[in-house]
N, C-alpha and C. Protein backbone atom coordinates (compact mmCIF):
# COMPACT_ATOMS: atom_id res chain seq x y z
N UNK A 1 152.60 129.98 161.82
CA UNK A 1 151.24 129.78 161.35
C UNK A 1 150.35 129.47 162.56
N UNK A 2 149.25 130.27 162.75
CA UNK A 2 148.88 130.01 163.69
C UNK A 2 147.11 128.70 163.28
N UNK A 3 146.78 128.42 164.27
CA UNK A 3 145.39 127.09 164.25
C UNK A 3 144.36 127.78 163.67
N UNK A 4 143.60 127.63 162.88
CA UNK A 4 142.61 127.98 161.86
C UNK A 4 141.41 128.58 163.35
N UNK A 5 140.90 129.60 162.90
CA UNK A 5 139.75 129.73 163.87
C UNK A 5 138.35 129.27 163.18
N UNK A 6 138.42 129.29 161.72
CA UNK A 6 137.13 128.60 160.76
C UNK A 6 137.62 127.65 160.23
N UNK A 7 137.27 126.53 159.92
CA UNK A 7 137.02 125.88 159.22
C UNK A 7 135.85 125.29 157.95
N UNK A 8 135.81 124.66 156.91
CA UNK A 8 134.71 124.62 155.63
C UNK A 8 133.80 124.27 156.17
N UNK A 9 133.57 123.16 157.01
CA UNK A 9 132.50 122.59 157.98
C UNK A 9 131.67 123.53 158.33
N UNK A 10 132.38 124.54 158.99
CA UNK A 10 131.58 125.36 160.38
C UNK A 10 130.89 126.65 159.61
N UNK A 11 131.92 126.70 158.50
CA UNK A 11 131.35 128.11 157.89
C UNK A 11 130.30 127.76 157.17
N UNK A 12 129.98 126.23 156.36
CA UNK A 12 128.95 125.76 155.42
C UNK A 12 127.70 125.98 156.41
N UNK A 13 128.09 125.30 157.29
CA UNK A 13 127.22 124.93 158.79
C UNK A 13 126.37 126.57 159.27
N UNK A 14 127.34 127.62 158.92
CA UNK A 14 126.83 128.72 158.88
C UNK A 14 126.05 128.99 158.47
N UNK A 15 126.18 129.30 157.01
CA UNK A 15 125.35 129.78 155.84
C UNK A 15 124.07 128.63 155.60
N UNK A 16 123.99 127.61 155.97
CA UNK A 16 123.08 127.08 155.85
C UNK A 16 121.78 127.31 156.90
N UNK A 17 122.63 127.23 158.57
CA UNK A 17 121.76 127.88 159.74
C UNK A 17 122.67 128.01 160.56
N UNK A 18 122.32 129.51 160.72
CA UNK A 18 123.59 129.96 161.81
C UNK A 18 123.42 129.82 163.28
N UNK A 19 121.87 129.70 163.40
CA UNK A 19 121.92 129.47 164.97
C UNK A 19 122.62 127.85 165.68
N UNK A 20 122.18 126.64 164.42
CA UNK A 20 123.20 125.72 164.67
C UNK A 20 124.44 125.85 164.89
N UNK A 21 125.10 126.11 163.84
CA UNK A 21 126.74 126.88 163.67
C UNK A 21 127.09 127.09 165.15
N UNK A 22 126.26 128.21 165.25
CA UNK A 22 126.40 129.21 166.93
C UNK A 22 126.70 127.92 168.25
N UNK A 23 125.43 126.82 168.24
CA UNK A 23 125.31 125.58 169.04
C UNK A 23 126.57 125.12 168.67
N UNK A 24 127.01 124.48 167.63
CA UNK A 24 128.57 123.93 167.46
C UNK A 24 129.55 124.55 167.74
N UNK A 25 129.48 125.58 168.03
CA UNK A 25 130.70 126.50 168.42
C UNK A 25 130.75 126.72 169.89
N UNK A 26 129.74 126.97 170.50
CA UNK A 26 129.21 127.22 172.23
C UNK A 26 128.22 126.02 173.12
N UNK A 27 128.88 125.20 172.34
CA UNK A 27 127.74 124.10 173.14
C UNK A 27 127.78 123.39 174.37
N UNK A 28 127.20 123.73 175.25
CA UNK A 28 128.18 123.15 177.19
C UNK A 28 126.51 122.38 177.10
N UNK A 29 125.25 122.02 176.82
CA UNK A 29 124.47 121.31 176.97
C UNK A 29 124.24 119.97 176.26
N UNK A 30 125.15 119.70 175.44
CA UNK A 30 124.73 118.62 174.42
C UNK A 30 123.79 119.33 173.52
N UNK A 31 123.17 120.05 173.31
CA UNK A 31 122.40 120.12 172.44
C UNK A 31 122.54 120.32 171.03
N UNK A 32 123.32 120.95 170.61
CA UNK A 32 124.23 120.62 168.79
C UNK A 32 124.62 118.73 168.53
N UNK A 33 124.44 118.07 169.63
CA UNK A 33 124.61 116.35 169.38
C UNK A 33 123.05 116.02 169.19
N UNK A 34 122.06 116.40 169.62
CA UNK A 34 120.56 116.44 169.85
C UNK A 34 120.43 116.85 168.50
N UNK A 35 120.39 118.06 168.13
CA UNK A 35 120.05 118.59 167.16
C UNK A 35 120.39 117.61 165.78
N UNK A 36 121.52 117.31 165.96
CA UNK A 36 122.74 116.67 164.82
C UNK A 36 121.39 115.28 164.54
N UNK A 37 121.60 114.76 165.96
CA UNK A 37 120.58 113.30 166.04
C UNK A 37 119.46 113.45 165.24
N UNK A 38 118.83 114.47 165.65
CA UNK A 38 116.76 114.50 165.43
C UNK A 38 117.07 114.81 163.85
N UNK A 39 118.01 115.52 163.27
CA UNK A 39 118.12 115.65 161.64
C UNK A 39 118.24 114.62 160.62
N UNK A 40 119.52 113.85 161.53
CA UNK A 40 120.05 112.80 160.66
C UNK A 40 120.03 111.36 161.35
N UNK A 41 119.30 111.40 162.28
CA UNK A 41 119.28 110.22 162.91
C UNK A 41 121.04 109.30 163.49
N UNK A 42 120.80 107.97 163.04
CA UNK A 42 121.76 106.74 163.08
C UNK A 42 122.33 107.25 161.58
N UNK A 43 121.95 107.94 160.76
CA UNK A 43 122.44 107.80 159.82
C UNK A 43 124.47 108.52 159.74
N UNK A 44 125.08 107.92 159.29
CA UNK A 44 126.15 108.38 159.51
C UNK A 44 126.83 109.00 157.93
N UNK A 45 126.79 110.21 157.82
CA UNK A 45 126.95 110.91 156.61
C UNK A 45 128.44 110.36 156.43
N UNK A 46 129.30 110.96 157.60
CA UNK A 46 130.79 110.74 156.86
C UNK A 46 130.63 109.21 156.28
N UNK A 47 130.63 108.12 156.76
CA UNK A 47 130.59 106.81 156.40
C UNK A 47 129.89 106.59 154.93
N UNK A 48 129.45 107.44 154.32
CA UNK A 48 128.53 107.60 153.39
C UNK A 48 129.11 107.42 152.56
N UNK A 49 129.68 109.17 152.49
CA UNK A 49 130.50 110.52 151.94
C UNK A 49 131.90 109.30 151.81
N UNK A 50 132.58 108.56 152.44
CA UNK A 50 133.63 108.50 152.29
C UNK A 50 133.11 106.69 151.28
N UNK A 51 132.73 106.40 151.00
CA UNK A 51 132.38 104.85 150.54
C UNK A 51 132.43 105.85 149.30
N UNK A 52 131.31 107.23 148.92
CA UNK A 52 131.57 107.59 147.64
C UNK A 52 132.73 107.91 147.38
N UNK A 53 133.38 108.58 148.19
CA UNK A 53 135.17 109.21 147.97
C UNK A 53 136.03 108.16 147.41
N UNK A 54 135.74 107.04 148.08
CA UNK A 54 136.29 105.99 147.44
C UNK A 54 135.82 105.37 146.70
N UNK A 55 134.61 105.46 145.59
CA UNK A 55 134.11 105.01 144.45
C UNK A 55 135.16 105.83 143.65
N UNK A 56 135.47 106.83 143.78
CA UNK A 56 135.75 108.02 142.87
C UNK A 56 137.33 107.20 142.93
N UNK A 57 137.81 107.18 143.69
CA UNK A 57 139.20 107.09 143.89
C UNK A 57 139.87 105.80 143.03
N UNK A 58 138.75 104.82 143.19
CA UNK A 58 138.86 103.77 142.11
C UNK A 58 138.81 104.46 140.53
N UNK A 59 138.37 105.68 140.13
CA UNK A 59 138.58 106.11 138.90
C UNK A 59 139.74 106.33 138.22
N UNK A 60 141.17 107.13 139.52
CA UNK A 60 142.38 107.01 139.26
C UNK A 60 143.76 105.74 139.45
N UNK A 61 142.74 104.60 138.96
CA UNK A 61 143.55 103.39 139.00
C UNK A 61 145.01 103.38 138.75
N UNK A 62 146.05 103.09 139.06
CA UNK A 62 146.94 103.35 138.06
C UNK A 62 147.92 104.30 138.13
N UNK A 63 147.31 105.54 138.89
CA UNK A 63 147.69 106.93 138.57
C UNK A 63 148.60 107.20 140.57
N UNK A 64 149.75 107.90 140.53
CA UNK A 64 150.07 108.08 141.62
C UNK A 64 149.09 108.95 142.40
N UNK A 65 148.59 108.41 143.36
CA UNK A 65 147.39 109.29 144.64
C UNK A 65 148.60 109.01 145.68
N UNK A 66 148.57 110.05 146.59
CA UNK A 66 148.96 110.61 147.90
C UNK A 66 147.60 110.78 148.51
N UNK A 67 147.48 110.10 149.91
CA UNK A 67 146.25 110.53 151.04
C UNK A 67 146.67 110.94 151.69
N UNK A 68 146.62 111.65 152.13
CA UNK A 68 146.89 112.58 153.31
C UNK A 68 146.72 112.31 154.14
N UNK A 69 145.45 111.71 154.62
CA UNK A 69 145.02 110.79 155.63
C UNK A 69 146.35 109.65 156.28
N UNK A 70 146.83 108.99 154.99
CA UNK A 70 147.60 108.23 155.67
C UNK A 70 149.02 107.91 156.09
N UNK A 71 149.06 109.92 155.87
CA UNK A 71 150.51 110.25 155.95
C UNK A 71 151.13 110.25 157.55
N UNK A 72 152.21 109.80 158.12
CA UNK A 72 153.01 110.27 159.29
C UNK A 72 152.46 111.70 159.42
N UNK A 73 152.10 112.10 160.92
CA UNK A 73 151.32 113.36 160.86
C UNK A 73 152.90 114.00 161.49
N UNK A 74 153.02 115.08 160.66
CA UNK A 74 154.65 115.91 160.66
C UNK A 74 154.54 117.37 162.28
N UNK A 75 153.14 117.50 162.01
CA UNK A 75 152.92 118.61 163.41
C UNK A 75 151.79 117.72 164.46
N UNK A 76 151.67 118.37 165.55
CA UNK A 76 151.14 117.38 166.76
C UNK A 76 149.65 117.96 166.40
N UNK A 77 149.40 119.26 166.28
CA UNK A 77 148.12 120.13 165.76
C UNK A 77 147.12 118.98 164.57
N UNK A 78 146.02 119.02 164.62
CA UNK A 78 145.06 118.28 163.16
C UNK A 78 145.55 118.98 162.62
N UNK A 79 144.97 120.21 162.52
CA UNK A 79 144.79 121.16 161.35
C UNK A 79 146.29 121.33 160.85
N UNK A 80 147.55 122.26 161.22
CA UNK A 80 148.43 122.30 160.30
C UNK A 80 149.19 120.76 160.38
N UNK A 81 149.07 119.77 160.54
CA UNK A 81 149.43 118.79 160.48
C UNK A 81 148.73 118.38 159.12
N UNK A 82 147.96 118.42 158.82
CA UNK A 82 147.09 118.27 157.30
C UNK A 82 147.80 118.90 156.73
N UNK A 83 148.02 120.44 156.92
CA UNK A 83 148.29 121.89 156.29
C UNK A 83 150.50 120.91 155.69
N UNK A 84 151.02 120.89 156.71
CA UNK A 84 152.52 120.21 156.30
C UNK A 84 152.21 119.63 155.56
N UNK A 85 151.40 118.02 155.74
CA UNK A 85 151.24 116.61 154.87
C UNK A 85 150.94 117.06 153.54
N UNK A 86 150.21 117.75 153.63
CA UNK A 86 149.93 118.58 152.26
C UNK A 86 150.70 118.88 151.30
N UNK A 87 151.37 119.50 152.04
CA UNK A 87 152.56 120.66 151.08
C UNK A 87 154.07 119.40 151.09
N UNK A 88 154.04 118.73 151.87
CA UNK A 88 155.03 117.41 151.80
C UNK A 88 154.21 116.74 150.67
N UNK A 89 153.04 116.46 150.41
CA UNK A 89 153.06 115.94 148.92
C UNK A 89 152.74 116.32 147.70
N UNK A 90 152.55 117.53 147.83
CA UNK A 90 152.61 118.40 146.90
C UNK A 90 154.08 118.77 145.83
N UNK A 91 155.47 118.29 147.13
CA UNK A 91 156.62 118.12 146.98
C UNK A 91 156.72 117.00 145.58
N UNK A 92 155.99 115.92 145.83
CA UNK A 92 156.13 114.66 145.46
C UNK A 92 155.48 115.07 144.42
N UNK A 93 155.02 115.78 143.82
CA UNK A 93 154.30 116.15 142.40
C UNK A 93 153.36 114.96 142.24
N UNK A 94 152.47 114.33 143.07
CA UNK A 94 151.23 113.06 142.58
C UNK A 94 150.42 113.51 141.57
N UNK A 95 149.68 112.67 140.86
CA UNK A 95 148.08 112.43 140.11
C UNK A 95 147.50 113.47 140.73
N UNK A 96 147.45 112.59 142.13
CA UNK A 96 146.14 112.86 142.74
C UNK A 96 146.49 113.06 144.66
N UNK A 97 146.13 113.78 144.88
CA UNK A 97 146.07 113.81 146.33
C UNK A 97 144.54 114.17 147.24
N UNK A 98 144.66 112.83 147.79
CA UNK A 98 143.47 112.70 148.36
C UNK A 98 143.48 113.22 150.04
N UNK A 99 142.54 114.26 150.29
CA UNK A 99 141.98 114.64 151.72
C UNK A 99 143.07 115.23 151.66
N UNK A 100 143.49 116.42 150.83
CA UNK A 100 144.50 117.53 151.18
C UNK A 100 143.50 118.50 152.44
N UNK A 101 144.52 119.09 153.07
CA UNK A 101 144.12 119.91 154.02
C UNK A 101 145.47 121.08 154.14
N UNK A 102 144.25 122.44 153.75
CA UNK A 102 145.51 123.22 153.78
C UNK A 102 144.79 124.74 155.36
N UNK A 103 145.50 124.99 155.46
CA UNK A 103 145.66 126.34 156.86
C UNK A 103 145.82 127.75 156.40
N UNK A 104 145.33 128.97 155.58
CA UNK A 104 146.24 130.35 156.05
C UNK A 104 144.76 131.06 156.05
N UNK A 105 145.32 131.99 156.66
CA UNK A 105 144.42 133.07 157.77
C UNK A 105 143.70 132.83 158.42
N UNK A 106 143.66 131.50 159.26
CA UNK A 106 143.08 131.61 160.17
C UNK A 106 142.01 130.66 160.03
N UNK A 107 141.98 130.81 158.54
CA UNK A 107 141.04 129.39 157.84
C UNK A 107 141.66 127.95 157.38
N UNK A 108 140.94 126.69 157.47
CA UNK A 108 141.20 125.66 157.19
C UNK A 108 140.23 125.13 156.26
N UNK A 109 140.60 124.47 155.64
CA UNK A 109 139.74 123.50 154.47
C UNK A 109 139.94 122.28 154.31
N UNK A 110 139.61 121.18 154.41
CA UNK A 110 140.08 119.46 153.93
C UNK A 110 139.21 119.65 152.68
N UNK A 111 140.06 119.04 151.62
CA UNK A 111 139.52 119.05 150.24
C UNK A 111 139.29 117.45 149.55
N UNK A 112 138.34 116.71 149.23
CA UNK A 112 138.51 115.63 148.59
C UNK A 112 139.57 114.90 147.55
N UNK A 113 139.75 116.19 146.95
CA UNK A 113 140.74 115.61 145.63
C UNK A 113 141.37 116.79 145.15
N UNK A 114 142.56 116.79 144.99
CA UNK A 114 143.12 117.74 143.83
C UNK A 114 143.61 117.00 143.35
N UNK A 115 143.62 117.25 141.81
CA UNK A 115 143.66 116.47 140.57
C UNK A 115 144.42 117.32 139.94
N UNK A 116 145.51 116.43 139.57
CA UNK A 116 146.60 117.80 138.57
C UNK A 116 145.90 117.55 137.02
N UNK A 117 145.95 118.78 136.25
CA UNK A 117 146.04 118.45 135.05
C UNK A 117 147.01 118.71 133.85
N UNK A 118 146.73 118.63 132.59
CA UNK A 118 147.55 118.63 131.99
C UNK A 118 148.54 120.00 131.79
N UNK A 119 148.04 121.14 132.41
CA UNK A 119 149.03 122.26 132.85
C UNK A 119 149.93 121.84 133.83
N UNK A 120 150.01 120.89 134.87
CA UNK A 120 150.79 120.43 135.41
C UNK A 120 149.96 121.31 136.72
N UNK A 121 149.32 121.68 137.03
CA UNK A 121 148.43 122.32 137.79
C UNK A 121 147.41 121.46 139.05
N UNK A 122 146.45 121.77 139.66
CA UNK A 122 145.84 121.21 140.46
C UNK A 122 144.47 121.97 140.70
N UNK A 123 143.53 121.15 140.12
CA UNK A 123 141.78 120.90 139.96
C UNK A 123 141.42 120.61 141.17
N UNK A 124 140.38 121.40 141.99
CA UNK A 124 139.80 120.94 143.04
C UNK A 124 138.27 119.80 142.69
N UNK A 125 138.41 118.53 143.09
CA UNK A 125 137.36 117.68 143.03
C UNK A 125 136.51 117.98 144.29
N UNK A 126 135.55 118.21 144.38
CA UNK A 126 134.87 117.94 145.57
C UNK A 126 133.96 116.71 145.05
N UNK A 127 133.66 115.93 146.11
CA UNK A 127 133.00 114.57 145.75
C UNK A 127 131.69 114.85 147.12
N UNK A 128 130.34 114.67 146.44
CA UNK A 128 129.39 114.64 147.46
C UNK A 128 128.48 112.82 147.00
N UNK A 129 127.78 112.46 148.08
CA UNK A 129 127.15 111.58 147.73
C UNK A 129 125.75 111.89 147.63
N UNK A 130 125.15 113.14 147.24
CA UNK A 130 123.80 113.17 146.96
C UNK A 130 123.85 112.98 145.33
N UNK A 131 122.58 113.16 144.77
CA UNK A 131 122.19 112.88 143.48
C UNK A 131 121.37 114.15 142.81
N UNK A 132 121.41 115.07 143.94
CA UNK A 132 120.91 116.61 142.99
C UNK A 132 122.21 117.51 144.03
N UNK A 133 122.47 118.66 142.88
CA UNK A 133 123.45 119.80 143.51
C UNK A 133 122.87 120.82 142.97
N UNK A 134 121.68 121.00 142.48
CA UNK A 134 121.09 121.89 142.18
C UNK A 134 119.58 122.43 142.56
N UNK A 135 119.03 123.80 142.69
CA UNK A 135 118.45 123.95 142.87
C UNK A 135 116.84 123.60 142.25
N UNK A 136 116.14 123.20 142.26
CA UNK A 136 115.38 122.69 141.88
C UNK A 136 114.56 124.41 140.61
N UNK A 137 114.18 123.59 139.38
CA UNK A 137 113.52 124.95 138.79
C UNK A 137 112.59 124.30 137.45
N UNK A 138 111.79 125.14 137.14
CA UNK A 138 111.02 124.60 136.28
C UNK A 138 111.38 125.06 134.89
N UNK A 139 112.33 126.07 134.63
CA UNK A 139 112.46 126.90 133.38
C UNK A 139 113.80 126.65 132.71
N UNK A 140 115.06 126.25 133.78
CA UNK A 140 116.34 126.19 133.42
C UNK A 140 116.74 125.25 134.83
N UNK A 141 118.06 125.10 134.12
CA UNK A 141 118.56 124.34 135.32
C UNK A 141 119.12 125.70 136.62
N UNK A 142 118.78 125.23 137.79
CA UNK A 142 118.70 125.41 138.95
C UNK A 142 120.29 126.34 139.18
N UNK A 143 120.33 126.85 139.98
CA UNK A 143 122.14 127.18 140.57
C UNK A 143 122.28 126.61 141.83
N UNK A 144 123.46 126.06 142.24
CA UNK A 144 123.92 125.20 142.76
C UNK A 144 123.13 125.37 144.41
N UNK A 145 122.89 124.46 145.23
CA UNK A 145 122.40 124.66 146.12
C UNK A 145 123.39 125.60 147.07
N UNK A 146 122.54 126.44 148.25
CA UNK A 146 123.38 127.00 148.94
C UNK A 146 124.36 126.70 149.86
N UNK A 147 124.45 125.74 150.44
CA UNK A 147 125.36 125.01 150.66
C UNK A 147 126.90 124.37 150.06
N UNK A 148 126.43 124.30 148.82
CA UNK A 148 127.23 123.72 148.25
C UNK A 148 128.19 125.16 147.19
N UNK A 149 127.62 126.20 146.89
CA UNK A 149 128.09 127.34 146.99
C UNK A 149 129.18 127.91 148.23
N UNK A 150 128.44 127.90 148.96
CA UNK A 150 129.16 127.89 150.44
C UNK A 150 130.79 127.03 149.93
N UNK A 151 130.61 125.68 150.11
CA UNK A 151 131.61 125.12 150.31
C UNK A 151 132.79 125.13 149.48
N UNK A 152 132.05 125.39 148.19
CA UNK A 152 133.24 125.09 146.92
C UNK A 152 133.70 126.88 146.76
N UNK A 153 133.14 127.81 147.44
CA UNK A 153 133.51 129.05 147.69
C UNK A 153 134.17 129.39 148.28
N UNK A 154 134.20 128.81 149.85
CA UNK A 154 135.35 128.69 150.64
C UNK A 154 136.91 128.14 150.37
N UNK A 155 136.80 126.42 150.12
CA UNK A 155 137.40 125.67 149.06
C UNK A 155 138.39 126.65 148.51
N UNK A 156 137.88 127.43 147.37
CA UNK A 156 138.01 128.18 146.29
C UNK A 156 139.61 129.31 146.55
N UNK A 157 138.77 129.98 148.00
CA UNK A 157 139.31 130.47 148.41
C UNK A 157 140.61 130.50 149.11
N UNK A 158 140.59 129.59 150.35
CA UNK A 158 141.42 129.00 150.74
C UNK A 158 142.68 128.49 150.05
N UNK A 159 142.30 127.57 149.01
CA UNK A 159 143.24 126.79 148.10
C UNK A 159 143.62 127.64 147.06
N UNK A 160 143.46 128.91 146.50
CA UNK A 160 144.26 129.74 146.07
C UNK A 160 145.34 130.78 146.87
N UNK A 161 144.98 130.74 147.97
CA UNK A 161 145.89 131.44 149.04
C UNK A 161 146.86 130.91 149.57
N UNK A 162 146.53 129.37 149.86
CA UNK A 162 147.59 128.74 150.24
C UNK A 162 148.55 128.02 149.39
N UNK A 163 147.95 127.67 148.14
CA UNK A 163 148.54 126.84 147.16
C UNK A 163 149.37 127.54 145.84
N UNK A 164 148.60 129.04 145.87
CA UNK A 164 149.06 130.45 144.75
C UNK A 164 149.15 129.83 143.30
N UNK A 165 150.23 129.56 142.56
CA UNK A 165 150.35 129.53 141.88
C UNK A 165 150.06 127.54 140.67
N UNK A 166 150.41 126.79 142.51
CA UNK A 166 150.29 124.71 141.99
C UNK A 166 148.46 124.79 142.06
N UNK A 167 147.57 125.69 142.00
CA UNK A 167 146.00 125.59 141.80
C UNK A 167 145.57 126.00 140.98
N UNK A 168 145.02 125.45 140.31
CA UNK A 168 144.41 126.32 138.76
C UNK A 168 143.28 126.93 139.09
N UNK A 169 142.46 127.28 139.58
CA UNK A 169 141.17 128.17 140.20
C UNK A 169 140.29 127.56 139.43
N UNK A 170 140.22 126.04 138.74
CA UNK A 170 139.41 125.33 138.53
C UNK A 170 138.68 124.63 139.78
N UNK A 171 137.40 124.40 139.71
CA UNK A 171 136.47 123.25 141.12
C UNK A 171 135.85 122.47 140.38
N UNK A 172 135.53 121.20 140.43
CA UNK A 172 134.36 120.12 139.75
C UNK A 172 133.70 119.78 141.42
N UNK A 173 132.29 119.66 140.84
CA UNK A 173 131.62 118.69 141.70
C UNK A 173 131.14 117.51 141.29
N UNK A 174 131.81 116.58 141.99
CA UNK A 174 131.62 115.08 141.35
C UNK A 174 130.20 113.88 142.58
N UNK A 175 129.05 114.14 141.85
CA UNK A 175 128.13 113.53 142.43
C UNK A 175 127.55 111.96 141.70
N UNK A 176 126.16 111.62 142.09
CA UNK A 176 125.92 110.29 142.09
C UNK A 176 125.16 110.78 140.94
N UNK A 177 125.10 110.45 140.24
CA UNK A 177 123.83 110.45 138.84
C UNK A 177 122.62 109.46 139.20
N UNK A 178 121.44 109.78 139.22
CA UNK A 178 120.64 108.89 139.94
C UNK A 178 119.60 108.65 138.69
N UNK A 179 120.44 108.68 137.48
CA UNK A 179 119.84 107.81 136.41
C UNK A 179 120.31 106.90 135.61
N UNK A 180 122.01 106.38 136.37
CA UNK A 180 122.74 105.33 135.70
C UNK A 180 122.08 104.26 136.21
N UNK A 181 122.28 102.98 135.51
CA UNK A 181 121.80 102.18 135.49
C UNK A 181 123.39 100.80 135.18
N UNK A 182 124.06 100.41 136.02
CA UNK A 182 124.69 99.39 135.58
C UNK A 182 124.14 98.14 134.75
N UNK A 183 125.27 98.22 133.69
CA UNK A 183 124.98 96.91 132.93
C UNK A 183 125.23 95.77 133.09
């Protein structure tokens, strides 16, 4: 198996603006860290993204989760080192496996959640921390932003190629509802 040449990141990163993409891929000036800065400031998305990952994760109380994250890494490589840990707990038949990361053709994906269900199967969760995933519209509801098309497309892809038959070609996107109100 050889090291992913794309990854979900770079290709989202694409389709959203490719001349960035291009900067993250060829960058000898700093300037894709510049760019990154003047967008998002101090603000630190992963740190965000992962406080929600783990709101969510508190949902499967109870339930066997595998992280991937905090597995013995089995290859010296990130990428198929995710891609093994993966398929080593996939072995283990869990609930839930959190920050799967799987490798084939060349592509890579880290996935938030696969969630088995009652087929004995595996649901892709993606977990974002915004509060709209849709396009904004005045007549009907919106289709999913482009980005987020992008990702759960890739996702989609990936994790039926590598996973075949343990993926149900189900995806949820699990976001913030920004009209709950705790009691």
């Amino acid at each position: 198996m050889k090291e992913p040449k794309l990854t979900k990141s770079l290709f989202v990163e694409f389709v959203t603006n490719p001349h960035i993409a291009r900067r993250h891929c060829h960058d000898k000036n700093g300037v894709y860290q510049k760019i990154q800065e003047k967008l998002y400031g101090d603000m630190d998305g992963i740190a965000v993204g992962r406080a929600v990952e783990d709101q969510v994760c508190s949902l499967f109380h109870g339930q066997h989760i595998i992280n991937v994250e905090t597995m013995q890494r089995t290859h010296p490589d990130r990428y198929l080192g995710y891609h093994h840990n993966t398929l080593d707990a996939l072995k283990e038949n869990p609930d839930v496996i959190y920050q799967a990361g799987v490798c084939v053709d060349s592509l890579f994906c880290k996935s938030d959640f696969l969630v088995k269900n009652e087929e004995g199967t595996y649901d892709l969760w993606e977990v974002k921390s915004k509060n709209a995933v849709r396009k904004k519209s005045k007549t009907r509801i919106g289709d999913l932003l482009p980005e987020l098309q992008a990702d759960m497309s890739f996702q989609h892809v990936v994790l039926q190629k590598a996973l075949k038959e343990k993926y149900s070609g189900r995806a949820f996107i699990v976001y913030v509802n920004k009209e709950y109100v705790r009691q």
